[in-house]
N, C-alpha and C. Protein backbone atom coordinates (compact mmCIF):
# COMPACT_ATOMS: atom_id res chain seq x y z
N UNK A 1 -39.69 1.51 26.28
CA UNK A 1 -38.36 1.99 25.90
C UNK A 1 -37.71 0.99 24.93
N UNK A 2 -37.25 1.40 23.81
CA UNK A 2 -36.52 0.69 22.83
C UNK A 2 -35.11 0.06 23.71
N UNK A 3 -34.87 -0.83 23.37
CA UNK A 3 -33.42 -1.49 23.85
C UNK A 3 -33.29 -2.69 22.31
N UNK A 4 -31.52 -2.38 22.82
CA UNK A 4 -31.01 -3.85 21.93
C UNK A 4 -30.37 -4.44 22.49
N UNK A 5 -30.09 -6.10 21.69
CA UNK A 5 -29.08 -6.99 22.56
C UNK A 5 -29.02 -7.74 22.01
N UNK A 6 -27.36 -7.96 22.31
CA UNK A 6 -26.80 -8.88 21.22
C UNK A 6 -26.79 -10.31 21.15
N UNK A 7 -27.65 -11.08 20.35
CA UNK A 7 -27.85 -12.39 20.50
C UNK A 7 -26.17 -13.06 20.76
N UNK A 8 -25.54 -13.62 21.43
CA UNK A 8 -24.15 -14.10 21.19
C UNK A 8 -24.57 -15.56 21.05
N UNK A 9 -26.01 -16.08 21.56
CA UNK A 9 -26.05 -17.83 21.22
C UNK A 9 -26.65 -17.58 19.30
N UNK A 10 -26.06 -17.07 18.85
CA UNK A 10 -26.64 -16.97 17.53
C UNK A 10 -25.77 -17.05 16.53
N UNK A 11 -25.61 -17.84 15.32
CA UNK A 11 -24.84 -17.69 14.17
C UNK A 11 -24.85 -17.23 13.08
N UNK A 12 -24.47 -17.00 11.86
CA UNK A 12 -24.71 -16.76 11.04
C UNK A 12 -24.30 -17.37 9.54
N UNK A 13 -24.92 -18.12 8.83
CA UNK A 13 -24.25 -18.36 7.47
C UNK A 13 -24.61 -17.90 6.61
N UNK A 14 -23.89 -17.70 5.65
CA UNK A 14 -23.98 -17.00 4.14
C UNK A 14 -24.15 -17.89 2.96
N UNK A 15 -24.91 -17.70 2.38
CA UNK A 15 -25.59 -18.47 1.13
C UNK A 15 -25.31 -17.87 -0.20
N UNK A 16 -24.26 -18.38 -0.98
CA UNK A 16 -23.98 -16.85 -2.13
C UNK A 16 -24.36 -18.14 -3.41
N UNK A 17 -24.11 -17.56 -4.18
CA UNK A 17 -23.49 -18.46 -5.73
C UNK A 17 -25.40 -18.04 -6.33
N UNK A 18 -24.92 -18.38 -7.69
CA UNK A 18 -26.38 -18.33 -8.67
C UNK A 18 -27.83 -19.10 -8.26
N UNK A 19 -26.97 -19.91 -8.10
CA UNK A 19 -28.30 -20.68 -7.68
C UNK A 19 -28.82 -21.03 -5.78
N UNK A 20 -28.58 -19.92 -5.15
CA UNK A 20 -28.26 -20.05 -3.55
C UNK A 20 -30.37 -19.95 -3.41
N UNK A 21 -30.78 -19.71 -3.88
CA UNK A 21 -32.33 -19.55 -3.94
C UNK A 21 -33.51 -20.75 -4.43
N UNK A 22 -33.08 -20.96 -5.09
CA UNK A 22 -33.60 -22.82 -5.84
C UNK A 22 -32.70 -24.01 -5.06
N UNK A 23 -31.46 -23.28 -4.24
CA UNK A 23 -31.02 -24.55 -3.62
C UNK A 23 -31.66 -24.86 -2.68
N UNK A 24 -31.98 -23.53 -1.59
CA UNK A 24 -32.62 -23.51 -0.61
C UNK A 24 -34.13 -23.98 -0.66
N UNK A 25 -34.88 -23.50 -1.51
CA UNK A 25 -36.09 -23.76 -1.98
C UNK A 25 -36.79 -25.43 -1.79
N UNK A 26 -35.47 -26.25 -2.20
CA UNK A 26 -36.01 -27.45 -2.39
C UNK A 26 -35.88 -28.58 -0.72
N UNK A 27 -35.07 -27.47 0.57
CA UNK A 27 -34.53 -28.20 1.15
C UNK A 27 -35.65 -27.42 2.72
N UNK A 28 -36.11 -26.15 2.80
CA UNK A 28 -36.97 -25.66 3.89
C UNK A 28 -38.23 -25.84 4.26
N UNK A 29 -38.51 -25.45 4.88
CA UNK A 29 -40.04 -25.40 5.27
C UNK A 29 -41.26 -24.08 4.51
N UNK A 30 -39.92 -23.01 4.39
CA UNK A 30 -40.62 -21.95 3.97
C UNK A 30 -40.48 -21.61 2.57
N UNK A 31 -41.15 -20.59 1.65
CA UNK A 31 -40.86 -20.17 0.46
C UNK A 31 -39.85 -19.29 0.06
N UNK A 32 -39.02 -19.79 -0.53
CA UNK A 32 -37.62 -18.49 -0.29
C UNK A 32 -37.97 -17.27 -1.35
N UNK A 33 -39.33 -17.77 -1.73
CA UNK A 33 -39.36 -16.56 -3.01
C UNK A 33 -40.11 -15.51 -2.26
N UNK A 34 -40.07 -15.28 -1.12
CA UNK A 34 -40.72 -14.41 -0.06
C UNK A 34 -39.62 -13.54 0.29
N UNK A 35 -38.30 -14.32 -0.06
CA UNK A 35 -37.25 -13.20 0.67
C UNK A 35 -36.44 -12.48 -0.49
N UNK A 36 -36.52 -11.38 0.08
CA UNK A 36 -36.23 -10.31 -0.61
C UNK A 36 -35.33 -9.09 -0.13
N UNK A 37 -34.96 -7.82 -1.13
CA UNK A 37 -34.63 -6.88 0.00
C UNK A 37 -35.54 -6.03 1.19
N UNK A 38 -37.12 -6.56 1.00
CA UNK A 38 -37.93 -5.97 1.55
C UNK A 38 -38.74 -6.88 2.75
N UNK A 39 -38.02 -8.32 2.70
CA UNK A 39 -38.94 -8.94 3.42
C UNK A 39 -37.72 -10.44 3.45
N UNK A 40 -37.68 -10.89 5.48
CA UNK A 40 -37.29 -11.97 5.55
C UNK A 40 -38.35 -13.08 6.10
N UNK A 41 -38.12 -14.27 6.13
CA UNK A 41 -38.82 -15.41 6.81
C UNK A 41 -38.17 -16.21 7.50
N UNK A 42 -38.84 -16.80 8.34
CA UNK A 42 -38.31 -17.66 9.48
C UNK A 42 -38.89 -19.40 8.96
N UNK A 43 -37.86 -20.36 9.15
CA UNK A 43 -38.28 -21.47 8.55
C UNK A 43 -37.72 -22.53 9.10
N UNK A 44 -37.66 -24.01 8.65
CA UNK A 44 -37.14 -24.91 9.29
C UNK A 44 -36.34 -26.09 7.94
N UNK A 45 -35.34 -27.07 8.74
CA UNK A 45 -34.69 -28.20 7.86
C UNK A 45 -35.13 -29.12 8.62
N UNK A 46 -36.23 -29.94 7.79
CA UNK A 46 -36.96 -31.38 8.74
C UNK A 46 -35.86 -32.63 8.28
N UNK A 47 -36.27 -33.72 9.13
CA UNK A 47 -35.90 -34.89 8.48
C UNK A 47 -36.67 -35.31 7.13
N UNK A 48 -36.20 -36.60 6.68
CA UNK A 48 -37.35 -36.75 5.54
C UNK A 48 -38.42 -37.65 5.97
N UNK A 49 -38.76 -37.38 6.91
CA UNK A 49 -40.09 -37.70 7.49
C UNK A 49 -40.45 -36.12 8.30
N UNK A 50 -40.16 -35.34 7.97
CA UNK A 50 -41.06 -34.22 8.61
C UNK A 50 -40.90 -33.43 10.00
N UNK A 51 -39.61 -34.36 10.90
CA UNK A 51 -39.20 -33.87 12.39
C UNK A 51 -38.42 -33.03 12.02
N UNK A 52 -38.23 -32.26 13.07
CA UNK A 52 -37.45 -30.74 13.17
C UNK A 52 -35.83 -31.25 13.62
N UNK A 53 -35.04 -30.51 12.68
CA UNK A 53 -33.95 -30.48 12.86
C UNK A 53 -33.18 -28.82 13.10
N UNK A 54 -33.92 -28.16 12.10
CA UNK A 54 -33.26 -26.41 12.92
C UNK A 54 -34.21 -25.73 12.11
N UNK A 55 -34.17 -24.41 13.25
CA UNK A 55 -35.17 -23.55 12.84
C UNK A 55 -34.34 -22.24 12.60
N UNK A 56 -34.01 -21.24 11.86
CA UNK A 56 -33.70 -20.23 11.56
C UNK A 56 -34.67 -19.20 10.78
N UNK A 57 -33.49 -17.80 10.58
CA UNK A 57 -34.12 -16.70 9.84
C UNK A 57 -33.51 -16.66 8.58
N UNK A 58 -34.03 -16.25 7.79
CA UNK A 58 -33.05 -16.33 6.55
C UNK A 58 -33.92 -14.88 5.76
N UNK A 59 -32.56 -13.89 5.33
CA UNK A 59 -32.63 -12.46 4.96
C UNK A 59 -31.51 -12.40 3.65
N UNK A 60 -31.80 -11.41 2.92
CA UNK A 60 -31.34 -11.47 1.93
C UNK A 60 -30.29 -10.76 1.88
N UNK A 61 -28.61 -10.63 1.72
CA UNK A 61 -27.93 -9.44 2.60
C UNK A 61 -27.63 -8.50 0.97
N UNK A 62 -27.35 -7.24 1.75
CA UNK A 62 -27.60 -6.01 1.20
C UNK A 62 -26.48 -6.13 -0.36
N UNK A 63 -25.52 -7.21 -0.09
CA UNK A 63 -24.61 -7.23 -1.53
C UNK A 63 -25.00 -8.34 -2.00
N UNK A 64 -25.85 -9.20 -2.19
CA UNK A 64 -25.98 -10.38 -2.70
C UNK A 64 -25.81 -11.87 -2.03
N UNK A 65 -26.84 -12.41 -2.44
CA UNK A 65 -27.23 -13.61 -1.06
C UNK A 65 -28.05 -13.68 -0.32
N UNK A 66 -27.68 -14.52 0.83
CA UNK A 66 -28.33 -14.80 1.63
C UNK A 66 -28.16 -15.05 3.05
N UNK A 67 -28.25 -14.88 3.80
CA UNK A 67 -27.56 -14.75 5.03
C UNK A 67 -28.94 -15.65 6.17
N UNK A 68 -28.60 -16.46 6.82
CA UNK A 68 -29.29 -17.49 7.49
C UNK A 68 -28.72 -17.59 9.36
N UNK A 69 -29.60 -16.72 9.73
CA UNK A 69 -29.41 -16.75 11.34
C UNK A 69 -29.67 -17.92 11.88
N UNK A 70 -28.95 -18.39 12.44
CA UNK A 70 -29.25 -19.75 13.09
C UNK A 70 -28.84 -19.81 14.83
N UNK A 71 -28.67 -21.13 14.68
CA UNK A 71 -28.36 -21.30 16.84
C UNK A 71 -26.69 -21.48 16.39
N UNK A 72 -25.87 -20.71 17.08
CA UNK A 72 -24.68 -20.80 17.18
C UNK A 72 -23.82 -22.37 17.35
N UNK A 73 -24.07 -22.89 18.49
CA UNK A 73 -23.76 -24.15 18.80
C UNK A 73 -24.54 -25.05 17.90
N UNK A 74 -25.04 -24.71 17.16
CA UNK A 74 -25.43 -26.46 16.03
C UNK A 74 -25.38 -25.73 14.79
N UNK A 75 -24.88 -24.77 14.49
CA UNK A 75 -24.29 -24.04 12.97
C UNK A 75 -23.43 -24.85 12.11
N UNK A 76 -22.51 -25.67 12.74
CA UNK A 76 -21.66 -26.12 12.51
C UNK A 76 -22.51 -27.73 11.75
N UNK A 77 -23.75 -28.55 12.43
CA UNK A 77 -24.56 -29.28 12.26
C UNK A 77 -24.81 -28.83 10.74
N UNK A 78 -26.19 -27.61 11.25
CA UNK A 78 -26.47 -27.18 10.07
C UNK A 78 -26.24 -26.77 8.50
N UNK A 79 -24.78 -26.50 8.95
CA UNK A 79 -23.91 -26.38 7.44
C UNK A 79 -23.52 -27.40 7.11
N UNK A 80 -23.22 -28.68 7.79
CA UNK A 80 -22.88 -29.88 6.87
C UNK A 80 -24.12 -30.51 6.23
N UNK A 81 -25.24 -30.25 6.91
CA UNK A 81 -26.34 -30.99 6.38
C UNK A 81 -26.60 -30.20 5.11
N UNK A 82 -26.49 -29.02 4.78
CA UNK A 82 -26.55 -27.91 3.66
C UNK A 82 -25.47 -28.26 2.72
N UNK A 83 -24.30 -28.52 2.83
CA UNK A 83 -23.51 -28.96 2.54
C UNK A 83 -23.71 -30.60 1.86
N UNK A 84 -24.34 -31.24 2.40
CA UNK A 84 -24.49 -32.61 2.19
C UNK A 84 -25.59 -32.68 0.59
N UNK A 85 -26.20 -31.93 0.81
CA UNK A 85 -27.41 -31.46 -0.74
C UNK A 85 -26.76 -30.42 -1.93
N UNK A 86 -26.03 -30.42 -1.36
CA UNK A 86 -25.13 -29.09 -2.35
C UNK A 86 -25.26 -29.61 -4.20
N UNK A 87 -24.39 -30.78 -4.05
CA UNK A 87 -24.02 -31.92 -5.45
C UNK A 87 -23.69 -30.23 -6.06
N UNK A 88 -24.32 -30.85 -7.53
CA UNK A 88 -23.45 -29.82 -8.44
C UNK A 88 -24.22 -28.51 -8.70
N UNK A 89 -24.50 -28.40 -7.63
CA UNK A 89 -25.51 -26.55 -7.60
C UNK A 89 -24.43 -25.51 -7.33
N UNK A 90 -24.66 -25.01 -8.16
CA UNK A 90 -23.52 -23.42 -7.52
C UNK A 90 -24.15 -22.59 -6.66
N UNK A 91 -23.51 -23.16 -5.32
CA UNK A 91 -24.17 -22.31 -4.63
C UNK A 91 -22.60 -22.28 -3.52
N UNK A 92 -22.45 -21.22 -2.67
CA UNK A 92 -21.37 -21.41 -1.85
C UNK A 92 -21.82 -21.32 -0.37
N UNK A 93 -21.37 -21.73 0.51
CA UNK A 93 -22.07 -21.45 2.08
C UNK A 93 -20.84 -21.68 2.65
N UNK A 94 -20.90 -20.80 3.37
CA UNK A 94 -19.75 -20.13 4.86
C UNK A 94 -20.18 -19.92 6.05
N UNK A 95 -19.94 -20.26 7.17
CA UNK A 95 -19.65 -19.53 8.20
C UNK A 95 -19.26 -18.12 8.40
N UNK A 96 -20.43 -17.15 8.33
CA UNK A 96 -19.59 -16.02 8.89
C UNK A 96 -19.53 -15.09 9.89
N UNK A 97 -20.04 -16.00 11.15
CA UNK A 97 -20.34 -15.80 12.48
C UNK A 97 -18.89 -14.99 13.11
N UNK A 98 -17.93 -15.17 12.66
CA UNK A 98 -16.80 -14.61 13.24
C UNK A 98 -16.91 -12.56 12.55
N UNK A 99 -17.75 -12.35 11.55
CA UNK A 99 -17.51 -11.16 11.12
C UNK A 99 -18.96 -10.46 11.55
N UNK A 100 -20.33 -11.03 11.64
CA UNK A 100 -21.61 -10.77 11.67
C UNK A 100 -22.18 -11.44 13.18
N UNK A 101 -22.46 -10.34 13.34
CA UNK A 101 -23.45 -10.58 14.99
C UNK A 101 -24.84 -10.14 14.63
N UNK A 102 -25.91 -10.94 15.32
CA UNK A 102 -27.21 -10.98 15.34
C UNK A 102 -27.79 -10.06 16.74
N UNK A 103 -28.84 -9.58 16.44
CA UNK A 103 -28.91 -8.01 17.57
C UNK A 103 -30.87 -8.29 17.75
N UNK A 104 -31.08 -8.49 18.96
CA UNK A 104 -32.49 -8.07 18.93
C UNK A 104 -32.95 -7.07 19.44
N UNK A 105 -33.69 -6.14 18.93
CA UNK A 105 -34.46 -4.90 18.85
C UNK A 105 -36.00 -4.81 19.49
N UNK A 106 -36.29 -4.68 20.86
CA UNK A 106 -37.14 -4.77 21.70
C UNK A 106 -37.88 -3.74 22.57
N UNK A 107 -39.03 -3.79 22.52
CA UNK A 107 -39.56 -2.38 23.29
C UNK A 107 -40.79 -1.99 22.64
N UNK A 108 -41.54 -1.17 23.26
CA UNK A 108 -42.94 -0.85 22.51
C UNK A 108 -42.58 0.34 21.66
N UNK A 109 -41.79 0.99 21.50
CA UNK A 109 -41.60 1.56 20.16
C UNK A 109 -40.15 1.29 19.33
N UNK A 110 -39.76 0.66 19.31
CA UNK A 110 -38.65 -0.18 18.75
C UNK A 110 -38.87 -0.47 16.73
N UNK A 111 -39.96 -0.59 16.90
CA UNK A 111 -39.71 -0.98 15.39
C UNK A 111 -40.52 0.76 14.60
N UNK A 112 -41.25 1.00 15.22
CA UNK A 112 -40.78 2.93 14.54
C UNK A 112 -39.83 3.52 14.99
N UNK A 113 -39.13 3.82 15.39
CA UNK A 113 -37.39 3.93 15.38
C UNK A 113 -36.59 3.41 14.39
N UNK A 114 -37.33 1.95 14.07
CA UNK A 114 -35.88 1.58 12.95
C UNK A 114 -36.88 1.96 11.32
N UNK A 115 -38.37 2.41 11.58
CA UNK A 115 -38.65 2.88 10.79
C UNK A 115 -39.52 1.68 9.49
N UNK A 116 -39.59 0.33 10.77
CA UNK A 116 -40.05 -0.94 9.76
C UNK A 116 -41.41 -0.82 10.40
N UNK A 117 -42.25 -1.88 9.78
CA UNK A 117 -44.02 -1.96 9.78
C UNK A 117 -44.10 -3.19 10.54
N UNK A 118 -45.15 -3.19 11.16
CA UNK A 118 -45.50 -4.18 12.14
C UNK A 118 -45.99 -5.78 11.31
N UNK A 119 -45.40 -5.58 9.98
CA UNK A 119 -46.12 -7.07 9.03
C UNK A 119 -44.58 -7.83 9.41
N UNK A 120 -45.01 -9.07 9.81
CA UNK A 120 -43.83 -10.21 10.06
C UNK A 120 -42.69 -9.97 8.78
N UNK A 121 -41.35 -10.17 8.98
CA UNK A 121 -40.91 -10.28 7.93
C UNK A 121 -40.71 -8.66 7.23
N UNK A 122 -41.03 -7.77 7.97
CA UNK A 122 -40.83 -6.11 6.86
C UNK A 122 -38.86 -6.51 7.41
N UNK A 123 -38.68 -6.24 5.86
CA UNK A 123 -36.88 -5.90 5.91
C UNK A 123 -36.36 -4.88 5.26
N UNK A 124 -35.41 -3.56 5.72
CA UNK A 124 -34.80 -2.94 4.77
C UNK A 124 -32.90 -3.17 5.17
N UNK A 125 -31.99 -2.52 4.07
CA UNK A 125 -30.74 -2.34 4.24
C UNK A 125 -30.20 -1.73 5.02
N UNK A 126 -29.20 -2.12 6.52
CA UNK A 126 -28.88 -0.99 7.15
C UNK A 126 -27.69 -1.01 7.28
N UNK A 127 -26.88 -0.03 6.87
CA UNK A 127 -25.20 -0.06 7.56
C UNK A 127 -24.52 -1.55 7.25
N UNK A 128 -24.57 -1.89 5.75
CA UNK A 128 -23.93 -2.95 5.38
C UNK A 128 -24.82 -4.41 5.54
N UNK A 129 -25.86 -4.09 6.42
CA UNK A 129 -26.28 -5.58 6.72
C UNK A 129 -27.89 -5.61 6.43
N UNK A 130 -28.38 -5.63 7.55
CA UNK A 130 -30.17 -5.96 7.41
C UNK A 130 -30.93 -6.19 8.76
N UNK A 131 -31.93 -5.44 8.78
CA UNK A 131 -32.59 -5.31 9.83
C UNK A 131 -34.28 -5.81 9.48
N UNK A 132 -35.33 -6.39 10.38
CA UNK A 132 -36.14 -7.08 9.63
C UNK A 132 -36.90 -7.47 11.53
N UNK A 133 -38.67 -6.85 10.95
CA UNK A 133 -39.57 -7.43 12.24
C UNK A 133 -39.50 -8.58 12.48
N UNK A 134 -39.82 -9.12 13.17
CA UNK A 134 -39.43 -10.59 13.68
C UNK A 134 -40.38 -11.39 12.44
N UNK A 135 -40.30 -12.59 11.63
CA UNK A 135 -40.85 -13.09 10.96
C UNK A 135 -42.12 -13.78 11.45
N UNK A 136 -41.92 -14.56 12.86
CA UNK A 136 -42.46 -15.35 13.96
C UNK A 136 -44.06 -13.94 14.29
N UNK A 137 -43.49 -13.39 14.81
CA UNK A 137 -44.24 -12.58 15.67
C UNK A 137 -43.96 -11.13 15.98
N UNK A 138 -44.54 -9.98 15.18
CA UNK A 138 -44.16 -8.68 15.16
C UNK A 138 -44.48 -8.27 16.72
N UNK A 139 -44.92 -8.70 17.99
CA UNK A 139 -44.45 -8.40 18.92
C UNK A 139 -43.23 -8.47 19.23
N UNK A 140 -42.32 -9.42 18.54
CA UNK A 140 -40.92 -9.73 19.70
C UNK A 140 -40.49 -8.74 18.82
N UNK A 141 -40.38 -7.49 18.15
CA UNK A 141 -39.44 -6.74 17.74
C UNK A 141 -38.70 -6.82 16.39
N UNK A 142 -37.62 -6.43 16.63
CA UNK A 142 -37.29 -6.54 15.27
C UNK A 142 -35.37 -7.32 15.35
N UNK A 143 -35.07 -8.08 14.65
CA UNK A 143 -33.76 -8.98 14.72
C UNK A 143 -33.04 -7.67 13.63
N UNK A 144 -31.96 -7.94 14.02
CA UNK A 144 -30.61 -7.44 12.57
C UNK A 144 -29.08 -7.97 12.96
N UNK A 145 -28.94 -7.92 11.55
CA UNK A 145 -27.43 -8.73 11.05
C UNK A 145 -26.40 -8.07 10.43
N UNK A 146 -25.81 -7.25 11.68
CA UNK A 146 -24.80 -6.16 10.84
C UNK A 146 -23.28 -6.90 11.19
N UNK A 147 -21.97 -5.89 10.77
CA UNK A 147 -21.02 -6.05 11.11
C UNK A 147 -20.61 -6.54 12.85
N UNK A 148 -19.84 -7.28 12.99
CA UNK A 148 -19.26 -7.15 14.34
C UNK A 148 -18.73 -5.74 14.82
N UNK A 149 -17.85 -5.52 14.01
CA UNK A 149 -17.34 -4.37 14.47
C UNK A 149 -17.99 -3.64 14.95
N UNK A 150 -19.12 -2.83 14.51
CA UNK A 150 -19.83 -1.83 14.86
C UNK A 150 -21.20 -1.72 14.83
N UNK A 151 -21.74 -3.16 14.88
CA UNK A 151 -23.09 -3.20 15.08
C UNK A 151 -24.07 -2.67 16.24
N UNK A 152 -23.44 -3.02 17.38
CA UNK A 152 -24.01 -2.71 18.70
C UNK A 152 -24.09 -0.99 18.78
N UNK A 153 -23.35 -0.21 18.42
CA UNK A 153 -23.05 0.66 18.47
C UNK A 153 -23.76 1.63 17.55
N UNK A 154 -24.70 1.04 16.31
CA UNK A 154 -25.03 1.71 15.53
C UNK A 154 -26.46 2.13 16.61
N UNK A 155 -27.13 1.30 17.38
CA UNK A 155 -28.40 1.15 17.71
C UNK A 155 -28.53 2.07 19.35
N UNK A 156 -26.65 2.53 19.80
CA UNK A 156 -26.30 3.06 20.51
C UNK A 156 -26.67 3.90 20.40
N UNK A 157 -26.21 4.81 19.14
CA UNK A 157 -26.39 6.08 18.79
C UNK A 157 -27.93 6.62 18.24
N UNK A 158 -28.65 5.73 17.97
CA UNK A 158 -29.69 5.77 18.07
C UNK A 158 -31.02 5.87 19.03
N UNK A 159 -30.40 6.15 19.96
CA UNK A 159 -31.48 6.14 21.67
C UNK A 159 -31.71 4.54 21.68
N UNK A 160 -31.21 3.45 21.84
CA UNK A 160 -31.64 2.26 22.11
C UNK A 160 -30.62 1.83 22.97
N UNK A 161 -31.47 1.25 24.10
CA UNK A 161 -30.81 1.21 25.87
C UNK A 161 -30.19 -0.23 25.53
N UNK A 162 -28.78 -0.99 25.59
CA UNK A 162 -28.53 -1.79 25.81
C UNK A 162 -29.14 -2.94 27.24
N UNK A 163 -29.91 -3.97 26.46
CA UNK A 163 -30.53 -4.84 27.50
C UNK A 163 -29.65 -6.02 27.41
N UNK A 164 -30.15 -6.67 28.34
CA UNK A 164 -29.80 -8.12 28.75
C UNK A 164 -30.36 -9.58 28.13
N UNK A 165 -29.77 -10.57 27.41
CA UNK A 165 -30.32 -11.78 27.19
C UNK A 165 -31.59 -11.77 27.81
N UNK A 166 -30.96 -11.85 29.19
CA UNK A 166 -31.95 -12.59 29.99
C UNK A 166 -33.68 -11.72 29.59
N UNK A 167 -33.58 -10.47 29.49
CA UNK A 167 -34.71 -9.65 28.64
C UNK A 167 -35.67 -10.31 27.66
N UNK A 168 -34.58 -10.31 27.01
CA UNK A 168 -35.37 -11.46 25.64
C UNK A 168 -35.94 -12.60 25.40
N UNK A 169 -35.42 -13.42 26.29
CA UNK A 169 -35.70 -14.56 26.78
C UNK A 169 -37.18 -14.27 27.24
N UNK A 170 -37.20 -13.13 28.55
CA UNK A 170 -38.25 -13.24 28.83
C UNK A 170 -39.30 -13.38 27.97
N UNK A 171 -39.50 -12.11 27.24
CA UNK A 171 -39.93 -11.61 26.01
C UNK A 171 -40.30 -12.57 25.12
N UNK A 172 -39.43 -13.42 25.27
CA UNK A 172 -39.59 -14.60 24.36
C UNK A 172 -40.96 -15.78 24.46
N UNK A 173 -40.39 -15.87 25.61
CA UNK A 173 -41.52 -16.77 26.86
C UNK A 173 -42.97 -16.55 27.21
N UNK A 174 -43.18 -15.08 27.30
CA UNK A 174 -44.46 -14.36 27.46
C UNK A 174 -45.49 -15.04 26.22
N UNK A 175 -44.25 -14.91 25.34
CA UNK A 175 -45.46 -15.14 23.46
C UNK A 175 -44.86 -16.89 23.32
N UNK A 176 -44.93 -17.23 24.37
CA UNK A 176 -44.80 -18.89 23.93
C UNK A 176 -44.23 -19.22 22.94
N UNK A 177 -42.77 -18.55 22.64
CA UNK A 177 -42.22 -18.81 21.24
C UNK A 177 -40.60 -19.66 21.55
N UNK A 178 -41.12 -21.09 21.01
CA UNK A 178 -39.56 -21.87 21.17
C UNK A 178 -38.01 -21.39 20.66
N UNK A 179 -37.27 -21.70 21.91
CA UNK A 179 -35.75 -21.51 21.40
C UNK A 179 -35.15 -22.48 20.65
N UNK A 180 -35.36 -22.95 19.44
CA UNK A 180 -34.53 -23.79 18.96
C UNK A 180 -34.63 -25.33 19.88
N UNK A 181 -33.47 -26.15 19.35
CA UNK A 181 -32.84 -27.17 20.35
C UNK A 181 -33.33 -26.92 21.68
N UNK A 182 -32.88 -25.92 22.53
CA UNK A 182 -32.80 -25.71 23.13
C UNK A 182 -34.42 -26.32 24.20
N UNK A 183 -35.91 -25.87 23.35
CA UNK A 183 -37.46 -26.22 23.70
C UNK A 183 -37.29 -27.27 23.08
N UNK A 184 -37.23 -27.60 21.41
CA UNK A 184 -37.94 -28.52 20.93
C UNK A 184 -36.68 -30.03 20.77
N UNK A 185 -37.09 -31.16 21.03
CA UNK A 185 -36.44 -32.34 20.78
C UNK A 185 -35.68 -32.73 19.33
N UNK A 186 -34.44 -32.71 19.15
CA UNK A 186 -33.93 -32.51 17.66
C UNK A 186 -34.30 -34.04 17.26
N UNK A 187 -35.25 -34.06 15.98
CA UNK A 187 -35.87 -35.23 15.38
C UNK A 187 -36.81 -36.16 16.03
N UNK A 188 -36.93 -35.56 16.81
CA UNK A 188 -38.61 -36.13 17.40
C UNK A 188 -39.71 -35.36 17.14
N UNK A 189 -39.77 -34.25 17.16
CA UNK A 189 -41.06 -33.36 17.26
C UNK A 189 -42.00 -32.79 15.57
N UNK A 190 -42.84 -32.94 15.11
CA UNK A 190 -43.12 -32.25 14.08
C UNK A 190 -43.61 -31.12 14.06
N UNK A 191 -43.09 -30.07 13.44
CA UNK A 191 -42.97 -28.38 13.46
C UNK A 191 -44.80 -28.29 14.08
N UNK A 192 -45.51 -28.81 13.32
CA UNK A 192 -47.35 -28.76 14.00
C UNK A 192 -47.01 -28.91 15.55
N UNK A 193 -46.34 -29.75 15.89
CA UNK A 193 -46.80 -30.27 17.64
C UNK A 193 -45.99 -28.96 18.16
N UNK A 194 -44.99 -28.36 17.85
CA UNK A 194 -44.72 -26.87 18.30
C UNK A 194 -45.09 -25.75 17.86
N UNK A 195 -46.65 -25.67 17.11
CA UNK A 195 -46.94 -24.26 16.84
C UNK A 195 -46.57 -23.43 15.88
N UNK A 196 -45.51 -24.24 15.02
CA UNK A 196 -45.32 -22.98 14.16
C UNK A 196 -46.15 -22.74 12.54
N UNK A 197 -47.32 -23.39 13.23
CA UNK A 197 -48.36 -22.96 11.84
C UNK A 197 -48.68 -21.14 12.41
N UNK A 198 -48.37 -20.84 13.76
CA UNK A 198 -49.17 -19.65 13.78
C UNK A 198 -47.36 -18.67 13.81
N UNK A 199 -46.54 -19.24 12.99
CA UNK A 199 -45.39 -18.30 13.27
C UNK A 199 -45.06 -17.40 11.95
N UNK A 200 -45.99 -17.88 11.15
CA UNK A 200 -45.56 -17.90 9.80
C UNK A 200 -44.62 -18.33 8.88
């Protein structure tokens, strides 16, 4: 049975200005020239020796930009360190966790319903925002980044059973896939000693 649920430990920042793509480029783990309107990736900001400092999703949003799911409680981290590389790049970054909620999309037919392909990373435009298979692992489903207002509600009307965190979590756990901070040690660990050569 398809279900959704609303990540609330989750944030969101926005990446706009000309150059929000070559800024990012020089500072992740992943290739930002992968993201598109058709496709997001999941990636990391190391130290400059290579330890993990945050791991997010980063999707391209439907008016221009970039929009970067992260862990709610160290968003605030994460944007100053983004912030700190900025210098004279035009690029702008916000907080816009107060307008955009993050939703996971779970169940054995969950991602034909929203009509995406089982390749990590399939993304299309939905209802202002973006919906996209998990980058990590096309078992855990599919993530999206719509409005607050009426996000939960779109997936309502769609036959999808409102679940519980605690669901996902499980879900999470089954496929040995780390929560952030939360599993891995912030600046001790290198992304290899947690697996994410097989996350994509």
């Amino acid at each position: 049975m398809a279900a959704f649920v609303v990540l609330e430990d989750r944030g969101v920042i926005s990446v706009g200005g000309a150059d929000a793509s070559s800024f990012l480029q020089g500072l992740i783990s992943n290739d930002i020239g992968k993201v598109d309107s058709t496709h997001a990736i999941y990636a990391t900001l190391l130290t400059p020796q290579g330890k993990y400092l945050h791991d997010f999703f980063v999707a391209q949003a439907p008016r221009g930009g970039l929009l970067i799911d992260c862990e709610r409680d160290r968003r605030d981290d994460l944007l100053r360190r983004l912030m700190m590389y900025k210098l004279r790049a035009e690029v702008e970054l916000a907080d816009v966790s107060d307008s955009l909620i993050v939703i996971g999309l779970i169940g054995d037919n969950a991602l034909a319903k929203l009509e995406l392909n089982e390749t990590p990373g399939d993304a299309q435009a939905r209802d202002d925002g973006i919906i996209f298979t998990d980058p990590r692992l096309a078992a855990m489903g599919a993530r999206a980044i719509l409005a607050k207002s009426s996000g939960a509600e779109i997936f309502a009307s769609d036959g999808f059973t409102k679940s519980s965190p605690d669901d996902y979590r499980d879900l999470r756990l089954a496929f040995g896939l780390p929560d952030g901070s939360k599993d891995i040690v912030v600046e001790k660990y290198f992304p290899l000693e947690c697996g994410f050569e097989e996350l994509h």
